[in-house]
Every structure is written in structure tokens, then in C-alpha cells.
Protein backbone atom coordinates (compact mmCIF):
# COMPACT_ATOMS: atom_id res chain seq x y z
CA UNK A 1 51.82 -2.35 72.31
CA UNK A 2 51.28 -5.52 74.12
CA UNK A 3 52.82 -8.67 72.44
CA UNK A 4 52.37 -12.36 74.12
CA UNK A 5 55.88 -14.01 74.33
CA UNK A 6 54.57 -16.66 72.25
CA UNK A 7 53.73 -14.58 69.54
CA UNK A 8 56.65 -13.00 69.87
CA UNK A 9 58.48 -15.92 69.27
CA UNK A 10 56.50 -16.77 66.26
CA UNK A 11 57.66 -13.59 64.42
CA UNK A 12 61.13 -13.77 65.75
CA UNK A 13 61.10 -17.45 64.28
CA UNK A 14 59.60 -16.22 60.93
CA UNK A 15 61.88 -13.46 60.26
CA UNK A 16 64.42 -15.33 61.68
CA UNK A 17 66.34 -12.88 63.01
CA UNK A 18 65.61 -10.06 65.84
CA UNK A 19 64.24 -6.99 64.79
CA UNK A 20 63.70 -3.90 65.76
CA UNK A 21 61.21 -2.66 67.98
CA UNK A 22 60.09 -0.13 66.02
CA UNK A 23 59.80 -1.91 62.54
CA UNK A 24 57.87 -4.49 64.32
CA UNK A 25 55.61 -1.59 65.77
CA UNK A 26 55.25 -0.63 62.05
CA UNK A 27 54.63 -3.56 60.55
CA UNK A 28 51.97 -3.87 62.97
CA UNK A 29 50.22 -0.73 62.43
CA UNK A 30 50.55 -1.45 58.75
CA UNK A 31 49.10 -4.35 58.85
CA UNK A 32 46.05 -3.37 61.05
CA UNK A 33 45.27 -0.73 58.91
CA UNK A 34 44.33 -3.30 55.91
CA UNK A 35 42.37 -5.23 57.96
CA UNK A 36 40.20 -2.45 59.01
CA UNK A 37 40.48 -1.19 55.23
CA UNK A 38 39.42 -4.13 54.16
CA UNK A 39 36.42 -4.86 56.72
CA UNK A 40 35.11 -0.92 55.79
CA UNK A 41 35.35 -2.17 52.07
CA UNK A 42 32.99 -5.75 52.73
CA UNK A 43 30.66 -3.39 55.20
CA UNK A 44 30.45 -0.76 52.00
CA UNK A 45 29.95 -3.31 49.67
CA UNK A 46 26.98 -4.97 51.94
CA UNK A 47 25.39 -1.49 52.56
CA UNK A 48 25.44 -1.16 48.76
CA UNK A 49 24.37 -4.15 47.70
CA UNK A 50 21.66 -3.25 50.48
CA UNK A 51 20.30 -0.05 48.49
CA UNK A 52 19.95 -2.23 45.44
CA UNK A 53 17.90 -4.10 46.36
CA UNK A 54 15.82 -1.62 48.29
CA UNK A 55 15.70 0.23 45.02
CA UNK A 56 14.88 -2.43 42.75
CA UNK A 57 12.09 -3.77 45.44
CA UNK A 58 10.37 0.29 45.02
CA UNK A 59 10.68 0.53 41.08
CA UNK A 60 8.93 -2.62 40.80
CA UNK A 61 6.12 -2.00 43.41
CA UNK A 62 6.03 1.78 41.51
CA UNK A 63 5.86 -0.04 38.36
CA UNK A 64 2.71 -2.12 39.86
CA UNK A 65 1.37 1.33 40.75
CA UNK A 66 1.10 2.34 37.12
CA UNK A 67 0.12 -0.93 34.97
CA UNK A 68 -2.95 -0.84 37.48
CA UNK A 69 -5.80 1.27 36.23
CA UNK A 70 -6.19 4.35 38.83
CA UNK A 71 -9.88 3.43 40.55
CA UNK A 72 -12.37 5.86 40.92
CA UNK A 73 -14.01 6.47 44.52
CA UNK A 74 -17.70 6.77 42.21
CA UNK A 75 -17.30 3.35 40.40
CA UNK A 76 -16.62 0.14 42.44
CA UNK A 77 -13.98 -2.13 41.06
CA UNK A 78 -15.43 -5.04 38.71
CA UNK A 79 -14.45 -8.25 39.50
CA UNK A 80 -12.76 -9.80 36.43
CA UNK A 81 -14.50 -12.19 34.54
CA UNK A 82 -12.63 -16.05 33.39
CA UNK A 83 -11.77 -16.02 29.82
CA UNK A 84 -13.77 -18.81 28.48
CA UNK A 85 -12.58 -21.83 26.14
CA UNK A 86 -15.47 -20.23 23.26
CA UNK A 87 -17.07 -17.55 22.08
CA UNK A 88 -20.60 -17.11 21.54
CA UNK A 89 -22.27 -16.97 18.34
CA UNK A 90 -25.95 -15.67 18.28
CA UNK A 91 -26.95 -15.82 14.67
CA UNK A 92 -30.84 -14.91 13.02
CA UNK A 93 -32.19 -15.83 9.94
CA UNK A 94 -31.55 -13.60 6.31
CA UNK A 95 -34.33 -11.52 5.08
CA UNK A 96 -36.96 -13.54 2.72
CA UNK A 97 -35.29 -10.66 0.33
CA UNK A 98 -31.87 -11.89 0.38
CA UNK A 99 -32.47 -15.60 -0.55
CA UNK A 100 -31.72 -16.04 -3.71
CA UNK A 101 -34.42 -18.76 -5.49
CA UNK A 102 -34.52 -20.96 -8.72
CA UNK A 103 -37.71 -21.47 -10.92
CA UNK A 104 -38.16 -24.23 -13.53
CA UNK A 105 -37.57 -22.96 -17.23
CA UNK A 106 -40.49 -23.23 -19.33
CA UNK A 107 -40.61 -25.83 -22.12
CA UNK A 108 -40.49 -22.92 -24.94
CA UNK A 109 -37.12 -22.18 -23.69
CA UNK A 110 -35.66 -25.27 -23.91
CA UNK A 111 -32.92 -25.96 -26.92
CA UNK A 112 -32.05 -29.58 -27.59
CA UNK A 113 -28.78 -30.36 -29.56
CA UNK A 114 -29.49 -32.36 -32.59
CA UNK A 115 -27.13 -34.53 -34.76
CA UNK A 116 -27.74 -33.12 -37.66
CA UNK A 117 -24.38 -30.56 -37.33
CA UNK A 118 -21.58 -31.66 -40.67
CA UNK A 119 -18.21 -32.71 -39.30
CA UNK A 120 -15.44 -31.25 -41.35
CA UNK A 121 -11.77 -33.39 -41.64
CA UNK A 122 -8.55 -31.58 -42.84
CA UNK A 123 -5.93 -33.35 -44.84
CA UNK A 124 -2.29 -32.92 -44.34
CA UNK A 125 0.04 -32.20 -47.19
CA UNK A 126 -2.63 -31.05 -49.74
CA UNK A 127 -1.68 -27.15 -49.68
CA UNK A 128 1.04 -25.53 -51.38
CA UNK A 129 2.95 -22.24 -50.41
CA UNK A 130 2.12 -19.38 -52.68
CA UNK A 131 4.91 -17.08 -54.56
CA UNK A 132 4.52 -13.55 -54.88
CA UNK A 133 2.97 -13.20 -57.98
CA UNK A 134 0.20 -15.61 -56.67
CA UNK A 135 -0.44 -13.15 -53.98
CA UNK A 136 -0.49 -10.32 -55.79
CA UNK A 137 -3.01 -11.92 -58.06
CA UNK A 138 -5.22 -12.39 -55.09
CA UNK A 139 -5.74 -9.10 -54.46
CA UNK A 140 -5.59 -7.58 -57.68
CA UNK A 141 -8.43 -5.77 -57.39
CA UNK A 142 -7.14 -3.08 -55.26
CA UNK A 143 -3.44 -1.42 -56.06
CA UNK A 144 -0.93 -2.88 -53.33
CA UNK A 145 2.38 -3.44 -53.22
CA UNK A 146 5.15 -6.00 -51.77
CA UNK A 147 7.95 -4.48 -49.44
CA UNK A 148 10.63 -6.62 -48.60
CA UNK A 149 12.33 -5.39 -45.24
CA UNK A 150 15.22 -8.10 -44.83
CA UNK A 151 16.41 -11.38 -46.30
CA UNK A 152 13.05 -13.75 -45.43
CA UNK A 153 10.86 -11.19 -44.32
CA UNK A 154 7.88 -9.41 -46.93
CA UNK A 155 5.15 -7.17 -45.97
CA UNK A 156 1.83 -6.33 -48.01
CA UNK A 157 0.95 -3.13 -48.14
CA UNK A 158 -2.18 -1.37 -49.95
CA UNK A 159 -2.13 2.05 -51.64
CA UNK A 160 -5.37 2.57 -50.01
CA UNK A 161 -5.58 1.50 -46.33
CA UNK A 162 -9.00 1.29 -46.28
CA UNK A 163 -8.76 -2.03 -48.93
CA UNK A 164 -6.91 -3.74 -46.43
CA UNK A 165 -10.20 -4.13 -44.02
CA UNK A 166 -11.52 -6.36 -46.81
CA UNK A 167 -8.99 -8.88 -45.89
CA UNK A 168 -8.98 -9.61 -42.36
């Protein structure tokens, strides 16, 4: 190993005391073998950064490859049309059998509202709630009978259920 006297002095000055000339031949070594640890490591890491992109370029171009329709060696390839901004419309006239058409009515159909029709008015207050022996009288014709099935609730009910059809 070859040292300059100037570095030489450097280290001497740094450690500040002599050393030996073997741990200096050591420290050397040691220290030479990181570099060139280190330089391997940024060369592997630009070799591999490398492939990447080598292998994202071919996936993409491979992609390309199969979003494109294969073309057949019998057809030509079409040249693509522009979209356009519209879209035709070709339209043709209905059938004389689906038109739907109006006729006059004749006169004999014609009704005309008069003002001869009675107008009824209701009063309020003139009625009067009926007990039960008032209803019972009003169908007395026909055999019924009054079921009561809670405090405020009655129900009419007919022997014959036929009699109650009269009533509706």
C-alpha cells in the first residue's frame, strides 16, 4: 500500500495519535470494500430499474397488440369514419290505414241540455235520530232482530237474509 505523506499526515492528525501499520492497512481495506459495495448496489439498482422499464415498455406495446382487431390478409383495413355532431333521420309517411279521422255527427244525434231539470235544497236541523223501536217499526214487515255488540255499537240483523236485499 502506497500512502502520500500528506495523506498520511491527515490521518495521523485525525486520529491524533500514531497507529499501527497494520490497523491502518485494515481500516483501509475496510473501507474500500463499502465503497465498491456500495457502487455494485447503485449499478444493481440502475440495471433494475433498467428491466422495468423495458418490461413495462413490452406489456404495453403487447397490450396494443390485443385491443387491435387481428386483420385479415382477404379484407383490407377500413379507414375509420369521423363521428358526426347528428344522426340522420329518414322518416316516410303512415299508411292512409293508420290515420285516424273525425266525421261530423249527424243532427239526429245531437242532445241539447234544457232548463227544465228541478233543483232540490236540503235543510239543516230538520231530521231527528230514530230509537230502536222506530227502527224496528220500519221494517216490520219481515222478522229481524237488534244485536247489540258493545256499549254504542247495534247491528240489524234479519231472520231471513234474503229480506235484507230489500233495504240497500
Amino acid at each position: 500500500m502506497n500512502l502520500r505523506p500528506e495523506n498520511k499526515r491527515l490521518l495521523d492528525d485525525v486520529l491524533s495519535e500514531p497507529m499501527a501499520e497494520d490497523f491502518r492497512r485494515a481500516m483501509f481495506e475496510k473501507t474500500l470494500r463499502l465503497v465498491r459495495r456500495r457502487r455494485r448496489w447503485r449499478q444493481t439498482q440502475s440495471v433494475a430499474a433498467l428491466l422495468v422499464v423495458l418490461g413495462l415498455v413490452t406489456l404495453l406495446i403487447r397490450q396494443q397488440d390485443f385491443t387491435q382487431p387481428p386483420v385479415s390478409p382477404a379484407r383490407a383495413p377500413v379507414a375509420s369514419s369521423t363521428e358526426s355532431s347528428y344522426k340522420l333521420v329518414r322518416t316516410q309517411p303512415l299508411p292512409a290505414s293508420a290515420i285516424v279521422r273525425t266525421h261530423p255527427l249527424p243532427a239526429a244525434r245531437f242532445l241539447a241540455s234544457s232548463n227544465a231539470a228541478n233543483v232540490l235544497h236540503t235543510t239543516t236541523g230538520s231530521y231527528h235520530l230514530i230509537n230502536d223501536d222506530e227502527l224496528l217499526a220500519l221494517v216490520a214487515p219481515y222478522p229481524a232482530a237488534l244485536v247489540r255488540t258493545g256499549p254504542h255499537t247495534e247491528e240489524l240483523v234479519f231472520a231471513n237474509p234474503k229480506d235484507q236485499d230489500n233495504f240497500h
